[in-house]
PDB file of N, CA and C in Angstrom:
ATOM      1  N   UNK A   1      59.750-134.424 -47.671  1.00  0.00           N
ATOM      2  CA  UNK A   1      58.345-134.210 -47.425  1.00  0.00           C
ATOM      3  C   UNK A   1      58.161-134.094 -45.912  1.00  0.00           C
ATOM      4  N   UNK A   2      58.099-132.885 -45.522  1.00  0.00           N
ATOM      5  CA  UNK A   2      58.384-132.480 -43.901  1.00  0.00           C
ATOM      6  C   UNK A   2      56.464-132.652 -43.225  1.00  0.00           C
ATOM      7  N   UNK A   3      55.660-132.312 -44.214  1.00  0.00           N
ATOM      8  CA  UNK A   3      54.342-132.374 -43.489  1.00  0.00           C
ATOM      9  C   UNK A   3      53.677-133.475 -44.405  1.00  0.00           C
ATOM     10  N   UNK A   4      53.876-134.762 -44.481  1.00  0.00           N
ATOM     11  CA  UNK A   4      53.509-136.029 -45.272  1.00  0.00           C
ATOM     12  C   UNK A   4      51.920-136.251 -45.287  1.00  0.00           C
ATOM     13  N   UNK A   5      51.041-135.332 -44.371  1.00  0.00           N
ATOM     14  CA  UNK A   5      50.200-136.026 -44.370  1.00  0.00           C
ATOM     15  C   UNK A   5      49.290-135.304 -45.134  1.00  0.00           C
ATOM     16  N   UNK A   6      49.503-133.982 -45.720  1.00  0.00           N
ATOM     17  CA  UNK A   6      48.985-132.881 -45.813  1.00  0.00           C
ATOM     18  C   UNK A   6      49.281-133.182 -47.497  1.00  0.00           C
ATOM     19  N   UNK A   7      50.336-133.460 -47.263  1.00  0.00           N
ATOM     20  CA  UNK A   7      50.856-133.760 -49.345  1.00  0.00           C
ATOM     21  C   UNK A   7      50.219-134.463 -49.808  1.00  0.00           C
ATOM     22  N   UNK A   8      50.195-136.034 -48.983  1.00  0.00           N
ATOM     23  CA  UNK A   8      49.508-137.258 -49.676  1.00  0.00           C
ATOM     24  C   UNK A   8      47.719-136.727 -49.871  1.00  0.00           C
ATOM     25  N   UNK A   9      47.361-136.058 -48.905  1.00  0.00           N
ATOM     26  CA  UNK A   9      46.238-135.641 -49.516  1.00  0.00           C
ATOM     27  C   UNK A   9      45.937-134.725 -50.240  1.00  0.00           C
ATOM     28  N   UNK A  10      46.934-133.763 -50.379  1.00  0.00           N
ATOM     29  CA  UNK A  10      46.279-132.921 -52.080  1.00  0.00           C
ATOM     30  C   UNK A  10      47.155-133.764 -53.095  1.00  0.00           C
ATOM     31  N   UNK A  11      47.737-134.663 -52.797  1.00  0.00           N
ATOM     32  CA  UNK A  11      48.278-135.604 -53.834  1.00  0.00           C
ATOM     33  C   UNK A  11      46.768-136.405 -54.213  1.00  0.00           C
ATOM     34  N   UNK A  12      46.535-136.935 -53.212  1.00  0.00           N
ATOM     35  CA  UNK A  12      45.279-137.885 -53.470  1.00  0.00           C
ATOM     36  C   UNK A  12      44.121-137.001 -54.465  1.00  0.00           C
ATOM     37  N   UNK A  13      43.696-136.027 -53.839  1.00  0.00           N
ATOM     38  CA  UNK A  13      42.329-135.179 -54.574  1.00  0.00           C
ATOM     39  C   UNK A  13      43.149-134.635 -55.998  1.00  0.00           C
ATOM     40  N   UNK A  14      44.309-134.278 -56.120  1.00  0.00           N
ATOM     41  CA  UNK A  14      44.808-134.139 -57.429  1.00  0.00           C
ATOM     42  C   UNK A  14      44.898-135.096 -58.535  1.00  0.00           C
ATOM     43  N   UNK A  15      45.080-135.934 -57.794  1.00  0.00           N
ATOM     44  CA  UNK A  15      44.655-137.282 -58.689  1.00  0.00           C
ATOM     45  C   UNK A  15      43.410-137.612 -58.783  1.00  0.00           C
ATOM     46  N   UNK A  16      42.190-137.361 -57.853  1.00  0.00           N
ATOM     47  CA  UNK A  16      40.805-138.131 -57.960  1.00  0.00           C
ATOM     48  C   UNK A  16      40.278-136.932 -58.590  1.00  0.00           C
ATOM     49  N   UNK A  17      40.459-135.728 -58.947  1.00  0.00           N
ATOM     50  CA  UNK A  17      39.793-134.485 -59.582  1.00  0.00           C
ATOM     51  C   UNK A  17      40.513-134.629 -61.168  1.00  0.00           C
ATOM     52  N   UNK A  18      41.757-135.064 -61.173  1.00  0.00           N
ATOM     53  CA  UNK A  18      42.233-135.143 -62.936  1.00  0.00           C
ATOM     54  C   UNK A  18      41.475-136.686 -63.307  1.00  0.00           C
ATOM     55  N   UNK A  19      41.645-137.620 -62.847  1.00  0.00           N
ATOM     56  CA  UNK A  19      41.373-138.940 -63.320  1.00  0.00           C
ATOM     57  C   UNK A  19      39.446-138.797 -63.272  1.00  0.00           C
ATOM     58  N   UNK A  20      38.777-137.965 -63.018  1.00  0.00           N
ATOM     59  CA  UNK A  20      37.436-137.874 -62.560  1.00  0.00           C
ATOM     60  C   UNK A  20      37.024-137.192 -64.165  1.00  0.00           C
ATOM     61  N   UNK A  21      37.737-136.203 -64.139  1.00  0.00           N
ATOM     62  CA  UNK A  21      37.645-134.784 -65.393  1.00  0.00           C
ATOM     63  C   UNK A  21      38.088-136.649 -66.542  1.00  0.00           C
ATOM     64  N   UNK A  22      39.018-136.779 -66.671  1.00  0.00           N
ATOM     65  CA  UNK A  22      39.571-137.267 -67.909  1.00  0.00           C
ATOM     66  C   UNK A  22      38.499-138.625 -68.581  1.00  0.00           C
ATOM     67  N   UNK A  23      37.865-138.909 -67.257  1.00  0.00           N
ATOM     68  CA  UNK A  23      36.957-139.834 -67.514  1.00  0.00           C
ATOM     69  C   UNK A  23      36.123-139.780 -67.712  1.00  0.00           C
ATOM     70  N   UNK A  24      35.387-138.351 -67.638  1.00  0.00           N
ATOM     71  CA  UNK A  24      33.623-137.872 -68.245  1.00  0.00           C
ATOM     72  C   UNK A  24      34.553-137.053 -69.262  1.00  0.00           C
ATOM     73  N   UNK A  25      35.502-136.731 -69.366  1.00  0.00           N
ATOM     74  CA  UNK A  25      35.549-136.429 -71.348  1.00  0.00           C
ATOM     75  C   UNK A  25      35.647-137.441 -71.884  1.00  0.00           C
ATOM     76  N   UNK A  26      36.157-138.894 -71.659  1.00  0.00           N
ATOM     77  CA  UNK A  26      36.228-140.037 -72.591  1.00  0.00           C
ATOM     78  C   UNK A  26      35.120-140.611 -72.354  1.00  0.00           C
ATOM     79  N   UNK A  27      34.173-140.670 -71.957  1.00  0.00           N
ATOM     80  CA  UNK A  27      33.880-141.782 -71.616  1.00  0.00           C
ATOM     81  C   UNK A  27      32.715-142.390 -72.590  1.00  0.00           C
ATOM     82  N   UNK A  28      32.849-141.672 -74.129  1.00  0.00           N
ATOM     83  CA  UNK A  28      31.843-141.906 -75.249  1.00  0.00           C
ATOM     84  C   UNK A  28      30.530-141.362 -74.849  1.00  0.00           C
ATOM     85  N   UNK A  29      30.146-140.676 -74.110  1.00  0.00           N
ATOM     86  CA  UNK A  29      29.004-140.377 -74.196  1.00  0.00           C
ATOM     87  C   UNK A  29      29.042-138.324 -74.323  1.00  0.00           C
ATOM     88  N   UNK A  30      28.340-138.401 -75.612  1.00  0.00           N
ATOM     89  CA  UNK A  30      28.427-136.480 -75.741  1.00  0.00           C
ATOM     90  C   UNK A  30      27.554-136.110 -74.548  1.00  0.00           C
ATOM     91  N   UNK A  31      26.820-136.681 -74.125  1.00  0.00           N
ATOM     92  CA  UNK A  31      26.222-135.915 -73.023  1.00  0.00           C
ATOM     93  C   UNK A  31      26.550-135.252 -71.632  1.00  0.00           C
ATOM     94  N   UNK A  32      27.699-136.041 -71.214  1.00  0.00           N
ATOM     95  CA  UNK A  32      28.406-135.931 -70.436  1.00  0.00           C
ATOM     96  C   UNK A  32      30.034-134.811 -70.267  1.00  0.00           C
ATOM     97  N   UNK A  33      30.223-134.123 -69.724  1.00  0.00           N
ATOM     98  CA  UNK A  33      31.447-133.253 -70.153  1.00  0.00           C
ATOM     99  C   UNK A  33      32.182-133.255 -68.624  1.00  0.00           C
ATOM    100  N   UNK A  34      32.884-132.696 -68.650  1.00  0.00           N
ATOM    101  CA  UNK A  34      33.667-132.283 -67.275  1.00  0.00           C
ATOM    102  C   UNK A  34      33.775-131.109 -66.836  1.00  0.00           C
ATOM    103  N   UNK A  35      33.041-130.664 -66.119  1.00  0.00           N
ATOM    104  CA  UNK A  35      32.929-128.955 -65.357  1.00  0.00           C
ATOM    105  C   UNK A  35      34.404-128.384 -65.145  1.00  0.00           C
ATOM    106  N   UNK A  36      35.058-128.323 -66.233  1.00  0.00           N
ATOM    107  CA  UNK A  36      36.162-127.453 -65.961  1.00  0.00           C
ATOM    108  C   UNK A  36      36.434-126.054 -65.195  1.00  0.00           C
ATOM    109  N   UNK A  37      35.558-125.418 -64.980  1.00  0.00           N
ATOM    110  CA  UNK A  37      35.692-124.191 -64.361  1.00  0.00           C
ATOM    111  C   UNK A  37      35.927-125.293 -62.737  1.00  0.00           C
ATOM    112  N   UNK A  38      35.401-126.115 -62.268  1.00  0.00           N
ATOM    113  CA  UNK A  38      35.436-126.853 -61.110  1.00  0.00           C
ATOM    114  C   UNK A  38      36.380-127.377 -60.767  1.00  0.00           C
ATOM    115  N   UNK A  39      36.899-128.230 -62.217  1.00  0.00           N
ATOM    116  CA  UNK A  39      38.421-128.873 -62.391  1.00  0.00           C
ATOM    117  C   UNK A  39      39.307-127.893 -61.739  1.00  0.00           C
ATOM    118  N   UNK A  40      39.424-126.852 -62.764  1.00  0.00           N
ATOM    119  CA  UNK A  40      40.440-125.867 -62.250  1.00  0.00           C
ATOM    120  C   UNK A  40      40.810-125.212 -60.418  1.00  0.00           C
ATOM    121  N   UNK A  41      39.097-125.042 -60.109  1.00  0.00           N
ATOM    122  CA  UNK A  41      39.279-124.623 -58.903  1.00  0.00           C
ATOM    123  C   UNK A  41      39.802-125.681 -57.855  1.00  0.00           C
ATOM    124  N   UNK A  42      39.411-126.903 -58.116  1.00  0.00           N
ATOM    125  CA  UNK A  42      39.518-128.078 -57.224  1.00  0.00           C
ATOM    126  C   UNK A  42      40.956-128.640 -57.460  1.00  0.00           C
ATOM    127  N   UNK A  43      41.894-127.876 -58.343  1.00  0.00           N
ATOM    128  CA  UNK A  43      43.150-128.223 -58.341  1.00  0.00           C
ATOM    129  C   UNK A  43      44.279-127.460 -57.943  1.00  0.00           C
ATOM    130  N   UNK A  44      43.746-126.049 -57.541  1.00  0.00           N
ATOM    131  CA  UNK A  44      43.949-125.034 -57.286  1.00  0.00           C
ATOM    132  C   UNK A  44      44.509-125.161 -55.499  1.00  0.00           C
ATOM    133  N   UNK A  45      42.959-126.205 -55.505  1.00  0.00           N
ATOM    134  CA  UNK A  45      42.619-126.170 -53.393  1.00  0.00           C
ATOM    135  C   UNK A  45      43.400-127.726 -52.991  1.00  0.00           C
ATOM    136  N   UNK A  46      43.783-128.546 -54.171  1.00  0.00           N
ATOM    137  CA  UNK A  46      44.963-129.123 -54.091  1.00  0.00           C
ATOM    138  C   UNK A  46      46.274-129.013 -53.916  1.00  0.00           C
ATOM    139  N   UNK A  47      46.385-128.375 -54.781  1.00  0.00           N
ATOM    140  CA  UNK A  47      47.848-127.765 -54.580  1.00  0.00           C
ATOM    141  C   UNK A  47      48.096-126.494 -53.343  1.00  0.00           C
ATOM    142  N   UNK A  48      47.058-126.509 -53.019  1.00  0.00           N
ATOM    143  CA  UNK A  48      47.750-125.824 -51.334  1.00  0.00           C
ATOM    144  C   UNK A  48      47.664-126.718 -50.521  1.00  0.00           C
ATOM    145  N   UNK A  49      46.713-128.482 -49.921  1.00  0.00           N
ATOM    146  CA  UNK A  49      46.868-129.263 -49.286  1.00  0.00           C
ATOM    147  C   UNK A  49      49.005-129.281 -49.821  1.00  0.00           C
ATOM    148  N   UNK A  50      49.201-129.553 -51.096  1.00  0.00           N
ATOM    149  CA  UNK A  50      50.707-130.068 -51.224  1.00  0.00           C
ATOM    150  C   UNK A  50      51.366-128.705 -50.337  1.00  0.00           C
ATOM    151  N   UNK A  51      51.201-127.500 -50.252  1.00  0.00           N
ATOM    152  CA  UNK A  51      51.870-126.766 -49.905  1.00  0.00           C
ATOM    153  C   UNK A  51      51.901-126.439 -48.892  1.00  0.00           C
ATOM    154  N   UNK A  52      50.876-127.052 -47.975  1.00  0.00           N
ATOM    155  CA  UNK A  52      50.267-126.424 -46.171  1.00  0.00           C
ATOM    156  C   UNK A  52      51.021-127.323 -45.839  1.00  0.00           C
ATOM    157  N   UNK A  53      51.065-126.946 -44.554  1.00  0.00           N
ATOM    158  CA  UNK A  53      51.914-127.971 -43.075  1.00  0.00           C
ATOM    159  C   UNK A  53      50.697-128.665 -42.487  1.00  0.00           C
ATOM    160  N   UNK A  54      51.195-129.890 -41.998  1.00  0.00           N
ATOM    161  CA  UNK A  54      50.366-130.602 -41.120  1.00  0.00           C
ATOM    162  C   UNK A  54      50.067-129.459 -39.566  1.00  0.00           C
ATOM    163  N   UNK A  55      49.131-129.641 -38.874  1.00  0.00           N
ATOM    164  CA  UNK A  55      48.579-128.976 -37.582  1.00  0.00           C
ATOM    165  C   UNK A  55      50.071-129.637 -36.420  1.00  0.00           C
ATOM    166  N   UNK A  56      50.265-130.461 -36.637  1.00  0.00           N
ATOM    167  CA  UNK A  56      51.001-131.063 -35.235  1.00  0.00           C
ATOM    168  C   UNK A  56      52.578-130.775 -35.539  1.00  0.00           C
ATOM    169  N   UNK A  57      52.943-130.088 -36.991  1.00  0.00           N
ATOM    170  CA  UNK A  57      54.151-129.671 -37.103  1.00  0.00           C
ATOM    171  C   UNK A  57      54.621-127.689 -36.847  1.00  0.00           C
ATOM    172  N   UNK A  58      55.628-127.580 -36.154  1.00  0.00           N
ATOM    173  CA  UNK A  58      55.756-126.159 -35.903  1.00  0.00           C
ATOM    174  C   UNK A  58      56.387-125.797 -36.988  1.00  0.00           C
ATOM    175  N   UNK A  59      56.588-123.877 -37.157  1.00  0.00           N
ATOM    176  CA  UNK A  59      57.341-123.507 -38.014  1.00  0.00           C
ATOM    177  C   UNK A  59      58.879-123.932 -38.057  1.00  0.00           C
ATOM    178  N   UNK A  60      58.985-124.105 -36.743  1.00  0.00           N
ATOM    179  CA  UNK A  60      60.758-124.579 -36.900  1.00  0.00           C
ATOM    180  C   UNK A  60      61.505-126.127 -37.813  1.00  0.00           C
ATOM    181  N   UNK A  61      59.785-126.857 -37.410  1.00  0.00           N
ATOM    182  CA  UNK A  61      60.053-128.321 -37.749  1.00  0.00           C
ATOM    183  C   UNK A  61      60.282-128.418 -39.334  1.00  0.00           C
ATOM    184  N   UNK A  62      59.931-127.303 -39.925  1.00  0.00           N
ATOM    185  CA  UNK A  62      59.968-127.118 -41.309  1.00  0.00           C
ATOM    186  C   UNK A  62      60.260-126.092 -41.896  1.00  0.00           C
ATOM    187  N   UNK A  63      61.003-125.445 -41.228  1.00  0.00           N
ATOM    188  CA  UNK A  63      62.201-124.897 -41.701  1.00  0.00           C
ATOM    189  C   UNK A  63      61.617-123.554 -42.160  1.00  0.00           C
ATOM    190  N   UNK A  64      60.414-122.581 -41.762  1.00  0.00           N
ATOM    191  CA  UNK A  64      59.563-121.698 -42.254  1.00  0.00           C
ATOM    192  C   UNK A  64      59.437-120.618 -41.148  1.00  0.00           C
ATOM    193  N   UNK A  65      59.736-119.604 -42.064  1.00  0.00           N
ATOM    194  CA  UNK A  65      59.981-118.272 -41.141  1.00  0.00           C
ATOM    195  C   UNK A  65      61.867-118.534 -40.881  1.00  0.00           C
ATOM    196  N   UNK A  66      62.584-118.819 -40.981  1.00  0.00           N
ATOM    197  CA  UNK A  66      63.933-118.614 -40.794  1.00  0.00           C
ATOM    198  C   UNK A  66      64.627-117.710 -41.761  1.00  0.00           C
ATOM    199  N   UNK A  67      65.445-117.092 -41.163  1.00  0.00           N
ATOM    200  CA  UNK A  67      65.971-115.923 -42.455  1.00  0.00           C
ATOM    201  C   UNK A  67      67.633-116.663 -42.509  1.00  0.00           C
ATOM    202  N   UNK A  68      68.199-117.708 -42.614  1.00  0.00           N
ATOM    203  CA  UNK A  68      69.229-118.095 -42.793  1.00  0.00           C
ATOM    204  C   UNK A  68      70.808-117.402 -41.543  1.00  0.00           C
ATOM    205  N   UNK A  69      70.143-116.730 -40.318  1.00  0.00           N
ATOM    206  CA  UNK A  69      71.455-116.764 -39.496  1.00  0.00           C
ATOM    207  C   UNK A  69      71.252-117.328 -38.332  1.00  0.00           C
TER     208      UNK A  69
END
């Protein structure tokens, strides 16, 4: 995990956007549902926090843009 700080937070919102959704579908009340079209997008803009680099790391520090010579 070369940019740690950037992961733990679409780690974090990936977890507070599934555990958020799973808990207004259970939570016994029909009135309540989980905006899935939202779910989806908000897991979407997670999983690029897991995939972006931190600001204070360069391309070299992580190994991006190198063509292997």
């Amino acid at each position: 995990m070369k940019s740690w700080k950037t992961t733990v937070a679409g780690i974090a919102a990936l977890l507070a956007v599934i555990a958020t959704a799973i808990a207004s579908h259970f939570d016994g009340d029909a009135s309540t549902t989980a905006e899935w079209g939202a779910v989806v997008t908000a897991v979407f803009v997670a999983l690029g926090f897991v995939a972006s680099r931190d600001n204070d790391r360069s391309s070299e520090d992580v190994g991006a843009g190198s063509n292997g010579s």
